[in-house]
Protein backbone atom coordinates (compact mmCIF):
# COMPACT_ATOMS: atom_id res chain seq x y z
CA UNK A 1 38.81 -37.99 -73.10
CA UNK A 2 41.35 -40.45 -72.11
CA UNK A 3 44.20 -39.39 -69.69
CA UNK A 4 48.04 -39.08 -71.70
CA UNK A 5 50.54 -41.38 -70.71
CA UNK A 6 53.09 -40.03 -68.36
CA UNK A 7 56.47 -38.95 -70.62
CA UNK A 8 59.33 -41.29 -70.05
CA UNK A 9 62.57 -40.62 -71.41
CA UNK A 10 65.07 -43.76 -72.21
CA UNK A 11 68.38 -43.24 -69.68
CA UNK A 12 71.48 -44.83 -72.00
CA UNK A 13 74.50 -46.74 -71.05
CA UNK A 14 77.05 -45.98 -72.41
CA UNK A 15 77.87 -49.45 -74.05
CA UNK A 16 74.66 -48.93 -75.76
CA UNK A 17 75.38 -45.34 -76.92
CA UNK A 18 78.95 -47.03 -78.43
CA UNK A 19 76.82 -49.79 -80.31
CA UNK A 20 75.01 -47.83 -82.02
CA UNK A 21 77.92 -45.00 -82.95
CA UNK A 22 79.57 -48.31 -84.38
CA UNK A 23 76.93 -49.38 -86.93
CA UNK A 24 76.51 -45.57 -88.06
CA UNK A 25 73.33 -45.22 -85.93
CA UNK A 26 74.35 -41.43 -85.65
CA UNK A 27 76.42 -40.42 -88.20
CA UNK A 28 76.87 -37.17 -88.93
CA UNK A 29 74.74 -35.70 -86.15
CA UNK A 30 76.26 -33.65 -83.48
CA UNK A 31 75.67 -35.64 -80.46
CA UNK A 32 77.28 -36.65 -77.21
CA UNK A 33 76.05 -38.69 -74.26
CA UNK A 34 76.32 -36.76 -70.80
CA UNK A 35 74.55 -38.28 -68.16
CA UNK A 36 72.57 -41.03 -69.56
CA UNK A 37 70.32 -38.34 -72.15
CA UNK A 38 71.85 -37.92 -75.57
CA UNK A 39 72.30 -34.16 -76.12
CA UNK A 40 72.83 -32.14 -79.40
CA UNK A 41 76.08 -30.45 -79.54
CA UNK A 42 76.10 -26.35 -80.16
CA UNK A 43 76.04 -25.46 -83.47
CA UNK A 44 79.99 -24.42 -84.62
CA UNK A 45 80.06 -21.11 -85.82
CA UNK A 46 83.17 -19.63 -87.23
CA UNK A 47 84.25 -18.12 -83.41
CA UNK A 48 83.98 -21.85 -82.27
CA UNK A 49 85.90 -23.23 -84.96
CA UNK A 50 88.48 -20.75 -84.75
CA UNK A 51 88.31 -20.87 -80.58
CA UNK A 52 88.87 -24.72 -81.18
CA UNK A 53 91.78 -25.20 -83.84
CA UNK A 54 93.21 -22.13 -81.53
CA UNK A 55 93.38 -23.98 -78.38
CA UNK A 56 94.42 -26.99 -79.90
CA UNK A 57 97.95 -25.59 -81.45
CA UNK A 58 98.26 -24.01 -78.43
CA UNK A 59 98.47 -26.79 -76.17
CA UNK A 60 100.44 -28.76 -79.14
CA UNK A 61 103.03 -26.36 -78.96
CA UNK A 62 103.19 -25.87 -74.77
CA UNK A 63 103.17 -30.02 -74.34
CA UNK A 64 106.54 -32.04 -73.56
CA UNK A 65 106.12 -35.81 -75.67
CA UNK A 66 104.17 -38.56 -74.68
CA UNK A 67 101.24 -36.39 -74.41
CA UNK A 68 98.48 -35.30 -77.39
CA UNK A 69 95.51 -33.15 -77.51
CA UNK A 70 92.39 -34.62 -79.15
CA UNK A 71 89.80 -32.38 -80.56
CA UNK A 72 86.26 -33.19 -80.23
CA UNK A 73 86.70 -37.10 -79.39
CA UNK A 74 84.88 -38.66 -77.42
CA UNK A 75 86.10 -39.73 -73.43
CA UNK A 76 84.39 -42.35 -71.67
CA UNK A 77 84.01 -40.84 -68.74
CA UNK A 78 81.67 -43.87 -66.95
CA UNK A 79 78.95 -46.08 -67.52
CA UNK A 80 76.30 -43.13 -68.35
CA UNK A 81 78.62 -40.40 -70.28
CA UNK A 82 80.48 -39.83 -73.44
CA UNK A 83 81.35 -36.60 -73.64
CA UNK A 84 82.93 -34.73 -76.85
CA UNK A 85 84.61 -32.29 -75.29
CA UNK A 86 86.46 -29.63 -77.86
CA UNK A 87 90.16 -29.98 -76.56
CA UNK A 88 91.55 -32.58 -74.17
CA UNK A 89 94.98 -33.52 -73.27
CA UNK A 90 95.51 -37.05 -72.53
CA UNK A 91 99.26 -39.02 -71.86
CA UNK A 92 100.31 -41.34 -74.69
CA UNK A 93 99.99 -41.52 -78.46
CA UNK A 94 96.92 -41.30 -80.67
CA UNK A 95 97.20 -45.30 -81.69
CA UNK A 96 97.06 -46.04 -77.68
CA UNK A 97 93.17 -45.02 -78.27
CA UNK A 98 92.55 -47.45 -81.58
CA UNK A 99 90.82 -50.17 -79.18
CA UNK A 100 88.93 -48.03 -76.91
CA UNK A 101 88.40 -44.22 -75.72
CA UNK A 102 90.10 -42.10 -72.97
CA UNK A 103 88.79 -42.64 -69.62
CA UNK A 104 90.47 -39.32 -68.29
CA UNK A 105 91.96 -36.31 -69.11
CA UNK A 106 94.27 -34.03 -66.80
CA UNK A 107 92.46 -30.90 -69.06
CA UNK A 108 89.61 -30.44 -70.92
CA UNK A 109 88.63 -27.73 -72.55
CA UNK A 110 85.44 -26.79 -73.98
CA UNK A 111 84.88 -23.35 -76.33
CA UNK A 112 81.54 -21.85 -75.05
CA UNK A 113 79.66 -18.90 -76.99
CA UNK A 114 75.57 -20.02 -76.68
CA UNK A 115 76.65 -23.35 -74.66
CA UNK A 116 77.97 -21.27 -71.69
CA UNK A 117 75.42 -22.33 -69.30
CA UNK A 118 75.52 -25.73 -70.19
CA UNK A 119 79.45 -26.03 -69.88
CA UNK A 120 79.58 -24.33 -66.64
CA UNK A 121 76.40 -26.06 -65.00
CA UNK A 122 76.19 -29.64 -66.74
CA UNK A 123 79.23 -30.57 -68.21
CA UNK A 124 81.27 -28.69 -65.07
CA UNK A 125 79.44 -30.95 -62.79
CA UNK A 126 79.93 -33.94 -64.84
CA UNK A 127 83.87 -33.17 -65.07
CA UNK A 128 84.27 -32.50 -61.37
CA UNK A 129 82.54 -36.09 -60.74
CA UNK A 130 84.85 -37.60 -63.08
CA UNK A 131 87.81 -36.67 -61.02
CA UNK A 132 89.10 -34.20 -64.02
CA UNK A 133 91.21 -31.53 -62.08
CA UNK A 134 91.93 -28.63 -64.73
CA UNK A 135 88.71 -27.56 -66.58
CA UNK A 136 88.42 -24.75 -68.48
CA UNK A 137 86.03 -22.55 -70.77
CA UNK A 138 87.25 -20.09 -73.50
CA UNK A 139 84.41 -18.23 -72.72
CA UNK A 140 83.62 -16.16 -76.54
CA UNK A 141 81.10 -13.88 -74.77
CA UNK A 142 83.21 -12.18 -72.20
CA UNK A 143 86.44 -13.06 -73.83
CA UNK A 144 87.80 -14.53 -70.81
CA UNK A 145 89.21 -18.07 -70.08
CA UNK A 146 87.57 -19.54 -66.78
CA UNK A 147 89.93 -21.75 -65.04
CA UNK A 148 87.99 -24.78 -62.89
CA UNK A 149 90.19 -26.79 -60.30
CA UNK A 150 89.67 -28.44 -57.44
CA UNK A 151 86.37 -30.86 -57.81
CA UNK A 152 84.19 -32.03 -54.99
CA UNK A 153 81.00 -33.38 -53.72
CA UNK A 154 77.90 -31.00 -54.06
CA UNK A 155 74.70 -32.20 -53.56
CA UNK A 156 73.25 -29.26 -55.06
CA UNK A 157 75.00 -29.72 -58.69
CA UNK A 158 73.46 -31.57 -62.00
CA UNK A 159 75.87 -34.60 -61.34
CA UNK A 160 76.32 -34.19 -57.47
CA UNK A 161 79.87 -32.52 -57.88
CA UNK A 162 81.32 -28.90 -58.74
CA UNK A 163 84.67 -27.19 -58.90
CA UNK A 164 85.52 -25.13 -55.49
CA UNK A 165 87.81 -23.17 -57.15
CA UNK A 166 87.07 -20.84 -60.68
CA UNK A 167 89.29 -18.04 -61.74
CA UNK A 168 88.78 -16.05 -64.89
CA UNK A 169 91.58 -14.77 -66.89
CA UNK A 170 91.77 -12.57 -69.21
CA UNK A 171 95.10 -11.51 -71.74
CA UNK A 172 98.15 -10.36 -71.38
CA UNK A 173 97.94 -13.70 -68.00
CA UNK A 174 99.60 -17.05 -68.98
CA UNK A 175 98.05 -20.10 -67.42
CA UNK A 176 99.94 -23.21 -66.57
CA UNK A 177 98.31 -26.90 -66.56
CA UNK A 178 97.90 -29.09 -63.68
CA UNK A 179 99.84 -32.56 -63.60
CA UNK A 180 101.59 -31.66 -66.83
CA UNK A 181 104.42 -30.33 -67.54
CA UNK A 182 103.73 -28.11 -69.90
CA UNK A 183 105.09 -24.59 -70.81
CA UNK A 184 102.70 -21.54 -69.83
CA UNK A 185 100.38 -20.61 -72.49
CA UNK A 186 99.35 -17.17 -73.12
CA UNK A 187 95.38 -16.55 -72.61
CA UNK A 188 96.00 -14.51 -75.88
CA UNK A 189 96.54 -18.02 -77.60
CA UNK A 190 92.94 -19.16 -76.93
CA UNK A 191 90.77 -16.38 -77.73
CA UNK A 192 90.00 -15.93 -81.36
């Protein structure tokens, strides 16, 4: 019997990954480059979508002008990732973004029911190495929002980084975003 062949998986760029978005190689399919692997997104059950749109007004209605909240658009974080993340808020105006995706995002927030583990392992990781300062997870199974800040090195982590500080919050607490200057918004506000 002959030996298999050793599995190799294909690492992406993300210049390659945004090639073949642009001729439709994935349309309609739910996934996101993190790290060099494309990954299928979490299925969006009514909680998510609800958990989503939720966030979304509520950082519409807490942000000052000349800053926007896209919902599940891509960020080109660097050369390996292109994450969708559910909420970010990024300075400027939607056409600023015609030419070419965010490369950063003073919050992102991701909407987590059977992703959890993902979005606090991988995608944490991969946020803290990008620099991102305010991360946080409307966590739907404990109905808590967990607040990541402060991002360092960590050998030890999926992308060599991880957030020193997490805080979970839970209603009637407000939170406030870092390097914005936004109005509180009420943890009430995110959890459908």
């Amino acid at each position: 019997m002959k030996p298999a062949a050793p599995f190799t998986a294909k690492r992406w760029h993300r210049v390659e990954y945004e090639r073949l978005v642009d001729v439709g190689a994935f349309e309609g399919e739910p996934i996101e480059l993190i790290g060099g692997q494309l990954i299928v997104a979490e299925p969006k059950g009514s909680p998510h979508a609800a958990g989503v749109e939720m966030a979304g007004d509520a950082l519409r209605a807490a942000l000052p002008p000349g800053w926007i909240v896209r919902i599940q658009n891509p960020l080109s974080l660097d050369d390996e990732s292109a994450p969708e993340p559910d909420v970010a808020v990024v300075r400027g105006r939607h056409a600023d973004y015609r030419s070419a995706h965010p490369t950063r995002a003073p919050l992102i927030v991701e909407v987590a029911e059977s992703s959890l583990t993902f979005d606090r392992m991988q995608k944490g990781s991969l946020y803290a190495r990008a620099g991102i300062v305010d991360y946080w997870i409307v966590n739907l199974v404990d109905r808590v929002v967990e607040v990541y800040r402060d991002p360092g090195p960590d050998l030890t982590a999926p992308f060599g980084w991880r957030y020193a500080s997490v805080e979970r919050f839970c209603p009637p607490a407000a939170l406030t975003l870092l390097g914005v200057p936004a109005v509180p918004i009420p943890i009430a506000a995110l959890l459908p």
